[in-house]
C-alpha atoms as a PDB file:
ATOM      1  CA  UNK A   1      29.929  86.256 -58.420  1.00  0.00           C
ATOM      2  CA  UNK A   2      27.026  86.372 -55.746  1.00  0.00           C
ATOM      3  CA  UNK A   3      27.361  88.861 -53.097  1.00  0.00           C
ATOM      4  CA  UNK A   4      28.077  86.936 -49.414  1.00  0.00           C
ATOM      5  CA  UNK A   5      24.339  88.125 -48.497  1.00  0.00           C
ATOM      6  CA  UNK A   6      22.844  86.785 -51.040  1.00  0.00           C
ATOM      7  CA  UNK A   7      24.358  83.277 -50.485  1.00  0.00           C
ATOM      8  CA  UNK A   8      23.897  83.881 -47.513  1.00  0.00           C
ATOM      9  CA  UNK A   9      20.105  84.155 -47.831  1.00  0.00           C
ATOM     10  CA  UNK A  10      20.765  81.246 -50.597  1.00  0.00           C
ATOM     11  CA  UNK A  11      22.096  78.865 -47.950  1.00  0.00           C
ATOM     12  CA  UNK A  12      20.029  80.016 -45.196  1.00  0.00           C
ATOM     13  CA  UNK A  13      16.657  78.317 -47.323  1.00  0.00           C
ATOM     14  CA  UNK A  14      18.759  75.130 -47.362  1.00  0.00           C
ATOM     15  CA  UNK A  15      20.148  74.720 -44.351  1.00  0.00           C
ATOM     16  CA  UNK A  16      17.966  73.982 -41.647  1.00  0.00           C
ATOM     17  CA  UNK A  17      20.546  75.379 -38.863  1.00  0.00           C
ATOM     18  CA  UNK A  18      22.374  78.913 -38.307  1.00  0.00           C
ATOM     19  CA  UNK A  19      26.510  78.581 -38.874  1.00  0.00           C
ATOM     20  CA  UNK A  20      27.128  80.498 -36.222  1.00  0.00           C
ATOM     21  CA  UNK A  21      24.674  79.445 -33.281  1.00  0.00           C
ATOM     22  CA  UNK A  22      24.318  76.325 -33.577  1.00  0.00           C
ATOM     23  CA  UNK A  23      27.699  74.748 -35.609  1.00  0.00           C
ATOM     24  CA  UNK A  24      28.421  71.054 -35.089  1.00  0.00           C
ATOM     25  CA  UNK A  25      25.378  70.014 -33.282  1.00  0.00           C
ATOM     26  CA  UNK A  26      24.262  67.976 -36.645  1.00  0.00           C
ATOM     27  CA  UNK A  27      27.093  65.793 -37.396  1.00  0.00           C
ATOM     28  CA  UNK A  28      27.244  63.369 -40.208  1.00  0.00           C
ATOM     29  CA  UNK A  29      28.487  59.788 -40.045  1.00  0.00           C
ATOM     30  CA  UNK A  30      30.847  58.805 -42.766  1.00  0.00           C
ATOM     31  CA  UNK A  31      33.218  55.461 -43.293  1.00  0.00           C
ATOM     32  CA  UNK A  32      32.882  52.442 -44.862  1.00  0.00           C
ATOM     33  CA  UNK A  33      30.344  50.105 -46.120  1.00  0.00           C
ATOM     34  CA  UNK A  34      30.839  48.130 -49.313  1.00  0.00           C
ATOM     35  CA  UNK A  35      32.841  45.259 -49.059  1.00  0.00           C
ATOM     36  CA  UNK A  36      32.349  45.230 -44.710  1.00  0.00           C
ATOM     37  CA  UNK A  37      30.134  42.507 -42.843  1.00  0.00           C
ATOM     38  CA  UNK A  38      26.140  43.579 -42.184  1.00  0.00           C
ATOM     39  CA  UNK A  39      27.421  46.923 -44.100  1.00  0.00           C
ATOM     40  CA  UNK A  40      29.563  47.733 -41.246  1.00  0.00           C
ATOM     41  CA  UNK A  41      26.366  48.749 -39.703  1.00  0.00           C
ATOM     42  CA  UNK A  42      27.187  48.536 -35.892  1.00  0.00           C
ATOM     43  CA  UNK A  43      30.259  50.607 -36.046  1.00  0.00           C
ATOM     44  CA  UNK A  44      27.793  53.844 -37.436  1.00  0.00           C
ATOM     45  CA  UNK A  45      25.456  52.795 -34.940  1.00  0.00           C
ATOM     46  CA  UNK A  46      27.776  52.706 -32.036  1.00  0.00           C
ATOM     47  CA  UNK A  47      29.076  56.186 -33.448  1.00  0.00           C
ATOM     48  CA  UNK A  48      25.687  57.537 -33.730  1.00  0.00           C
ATOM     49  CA  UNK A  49      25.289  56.985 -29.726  1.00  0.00           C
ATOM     50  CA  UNK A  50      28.456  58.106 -29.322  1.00  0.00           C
ATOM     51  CA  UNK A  51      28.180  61.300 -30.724  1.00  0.00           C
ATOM     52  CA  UNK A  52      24.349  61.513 -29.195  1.00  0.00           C
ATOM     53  CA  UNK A  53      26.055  61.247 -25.887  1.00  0.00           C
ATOM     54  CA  UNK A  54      28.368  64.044 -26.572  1.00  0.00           C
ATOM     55  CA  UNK A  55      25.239  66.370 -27.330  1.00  0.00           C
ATOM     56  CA  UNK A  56      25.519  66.126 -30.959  1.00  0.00           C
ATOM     57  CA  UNK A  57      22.607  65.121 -33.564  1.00  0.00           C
ATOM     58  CA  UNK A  58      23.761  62.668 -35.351  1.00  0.00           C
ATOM     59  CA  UNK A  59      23.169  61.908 -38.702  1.00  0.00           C
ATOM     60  CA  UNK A  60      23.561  58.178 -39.489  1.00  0.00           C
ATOM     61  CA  UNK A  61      23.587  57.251 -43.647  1.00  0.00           C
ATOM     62  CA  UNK A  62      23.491  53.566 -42.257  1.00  0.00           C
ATOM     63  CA  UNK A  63      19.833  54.133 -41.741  1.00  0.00           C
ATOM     64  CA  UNK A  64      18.385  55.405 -45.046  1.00  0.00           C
ATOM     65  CA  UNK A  65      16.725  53.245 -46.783  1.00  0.00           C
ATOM     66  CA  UNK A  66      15.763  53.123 -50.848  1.00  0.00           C
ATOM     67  CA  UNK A  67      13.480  51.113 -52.740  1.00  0.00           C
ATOM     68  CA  UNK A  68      13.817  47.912 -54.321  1.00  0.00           C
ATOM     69  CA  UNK A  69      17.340  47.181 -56.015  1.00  0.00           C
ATOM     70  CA  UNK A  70      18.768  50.793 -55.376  1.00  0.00           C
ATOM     71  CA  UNK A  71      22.168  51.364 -56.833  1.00  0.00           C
ATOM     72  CA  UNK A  72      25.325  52.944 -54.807  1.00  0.00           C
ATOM     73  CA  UNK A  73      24.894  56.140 -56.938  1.00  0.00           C
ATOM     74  CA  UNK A  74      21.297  56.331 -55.381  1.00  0.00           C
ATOM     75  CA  UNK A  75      22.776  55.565 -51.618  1.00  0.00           C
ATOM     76  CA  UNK A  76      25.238  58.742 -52.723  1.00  0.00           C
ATOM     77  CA  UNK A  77      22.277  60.870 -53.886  1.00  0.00           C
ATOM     78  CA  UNK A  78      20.346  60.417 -50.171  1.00  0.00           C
ATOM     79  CA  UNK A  79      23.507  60.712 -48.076  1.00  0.00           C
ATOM     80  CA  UNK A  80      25.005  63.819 -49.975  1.00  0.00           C
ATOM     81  CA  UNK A  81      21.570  65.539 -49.708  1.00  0.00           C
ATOM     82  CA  UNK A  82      21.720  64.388 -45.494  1.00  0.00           C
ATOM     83  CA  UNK A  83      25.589  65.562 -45.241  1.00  0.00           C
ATOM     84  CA  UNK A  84      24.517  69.301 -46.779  1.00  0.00           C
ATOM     85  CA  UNK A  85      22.297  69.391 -43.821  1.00  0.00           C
ATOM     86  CA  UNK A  86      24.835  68.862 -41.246  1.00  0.00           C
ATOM     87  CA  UNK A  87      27.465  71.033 -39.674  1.00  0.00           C
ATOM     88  CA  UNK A  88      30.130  68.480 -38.737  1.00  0.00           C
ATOM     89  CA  UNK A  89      31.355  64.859 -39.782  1.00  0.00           C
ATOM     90  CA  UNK A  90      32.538  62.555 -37.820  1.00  0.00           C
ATOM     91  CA  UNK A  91      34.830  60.010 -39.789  1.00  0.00           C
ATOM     92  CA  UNK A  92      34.861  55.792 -38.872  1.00  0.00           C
ATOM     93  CA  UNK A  93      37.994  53.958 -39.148  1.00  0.00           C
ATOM     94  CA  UNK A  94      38.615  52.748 -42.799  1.00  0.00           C
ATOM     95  CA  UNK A  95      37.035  55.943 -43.887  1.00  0.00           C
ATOM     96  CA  UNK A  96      40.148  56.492 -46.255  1.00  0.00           C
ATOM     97  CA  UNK A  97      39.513  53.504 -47.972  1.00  0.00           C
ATOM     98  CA  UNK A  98      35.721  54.010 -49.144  1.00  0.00           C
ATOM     99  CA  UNK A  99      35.024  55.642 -52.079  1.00  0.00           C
ATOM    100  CA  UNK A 100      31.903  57.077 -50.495  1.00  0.00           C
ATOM    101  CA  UNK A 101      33.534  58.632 -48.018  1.00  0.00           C
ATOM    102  CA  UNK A 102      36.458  60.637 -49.807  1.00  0.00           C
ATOM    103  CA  UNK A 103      33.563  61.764 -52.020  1.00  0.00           C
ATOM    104  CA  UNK A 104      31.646  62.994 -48.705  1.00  0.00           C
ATOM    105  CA  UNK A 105      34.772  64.482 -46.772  1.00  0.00           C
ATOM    106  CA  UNK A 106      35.944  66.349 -50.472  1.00  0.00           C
ATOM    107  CA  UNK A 107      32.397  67.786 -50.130  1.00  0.00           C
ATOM    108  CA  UNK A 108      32.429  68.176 -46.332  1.00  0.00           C
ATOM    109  CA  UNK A 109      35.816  70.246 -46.494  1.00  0.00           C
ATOM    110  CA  UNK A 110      34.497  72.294 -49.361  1.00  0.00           C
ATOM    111  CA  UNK A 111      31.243  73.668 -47.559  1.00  0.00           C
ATOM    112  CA  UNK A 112      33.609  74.211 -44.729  1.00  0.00           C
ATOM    113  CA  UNK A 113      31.831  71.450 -42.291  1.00  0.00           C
ATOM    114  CA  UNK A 114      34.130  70.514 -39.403  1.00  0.00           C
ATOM    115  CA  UNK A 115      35.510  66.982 -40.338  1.00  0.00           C
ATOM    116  CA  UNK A 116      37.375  64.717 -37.323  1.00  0.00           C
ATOM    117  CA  UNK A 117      37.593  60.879 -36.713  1.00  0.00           C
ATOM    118  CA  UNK A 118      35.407  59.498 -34.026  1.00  0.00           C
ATOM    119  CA  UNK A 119      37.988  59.658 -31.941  1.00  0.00           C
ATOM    120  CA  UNK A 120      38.723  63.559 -31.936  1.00  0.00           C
ATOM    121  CA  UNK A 121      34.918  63.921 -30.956  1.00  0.00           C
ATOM    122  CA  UNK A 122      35.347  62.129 -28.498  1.00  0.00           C
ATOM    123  CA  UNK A 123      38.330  64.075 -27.066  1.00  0.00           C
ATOM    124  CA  UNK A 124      36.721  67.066 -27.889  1.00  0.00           C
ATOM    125  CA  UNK A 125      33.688  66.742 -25.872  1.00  0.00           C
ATOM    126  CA  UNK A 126      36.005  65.404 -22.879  1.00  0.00           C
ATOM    127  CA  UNK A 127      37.840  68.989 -22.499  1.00  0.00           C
ATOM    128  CA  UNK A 128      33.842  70.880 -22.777  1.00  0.00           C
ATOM    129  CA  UNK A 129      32.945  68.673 -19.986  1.00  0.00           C
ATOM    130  CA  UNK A 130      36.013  69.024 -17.719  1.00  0.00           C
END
């Protein structure tokens, strides 16, 4: 089993952020997309301004784009290697039912990234400015 410095020093080559000074300023976007109208592309842009406004970078999957014909297993590929880089996700309504999603929030919760709805973001950055 690796020592906690050297994954430490492991993690600290991937990630392009320090845990402790700068956690949930990158925050991933993850709900729904199959099966919902235009992709359900205006709810993770509305969420991506959202979260902007709250002083968070967000990190929108609803804007990567792949060649010609990709798959959903290549969509997966580009937004797991985005969520890694993150600190935080912020979850869209229907999240629960996406396969994508429970993928990304089982890997979210295992890297120990901060995972909330929209909503508790949104509360959240209420009681810092108050």
């Amino acid at each position: 089993m690796p020592s906690p410095t050297t994954t430490a020093a492991r993690l600290s080559s991937v990630m392009p952020y320090s845990v402790t000074t700068e956690l949930h300023t990158r925050t991933y976007i993850s709900g729904p997309m199959t099966g919902y109208p235009g992709l359900n592309l205006p709810a993770f842009a509305a969420a991506a301004d959202t979260l902007r406004a709250l002083g968070h970078e967000p990190v929108n999957p609803g804007e990567n784009t792949l060649g010609p014909d990709p798959q959903w297993a290549d969509y997966l590929r580009v937004d797991l290697s985005d969520l890694v880089t993150c600190s935080a996700v912020a979850l869209l309504p229907g999240w629960h039912e996406s396969k994508g999603a429970l993928l990304e929030i089982h890997v979210a919760k295992e890297l120990g990234l901060a995972v909330h709805p929209i909503e508790r973001w949104v509360e959240l950055g209420a009681r810092v400015a108050a």
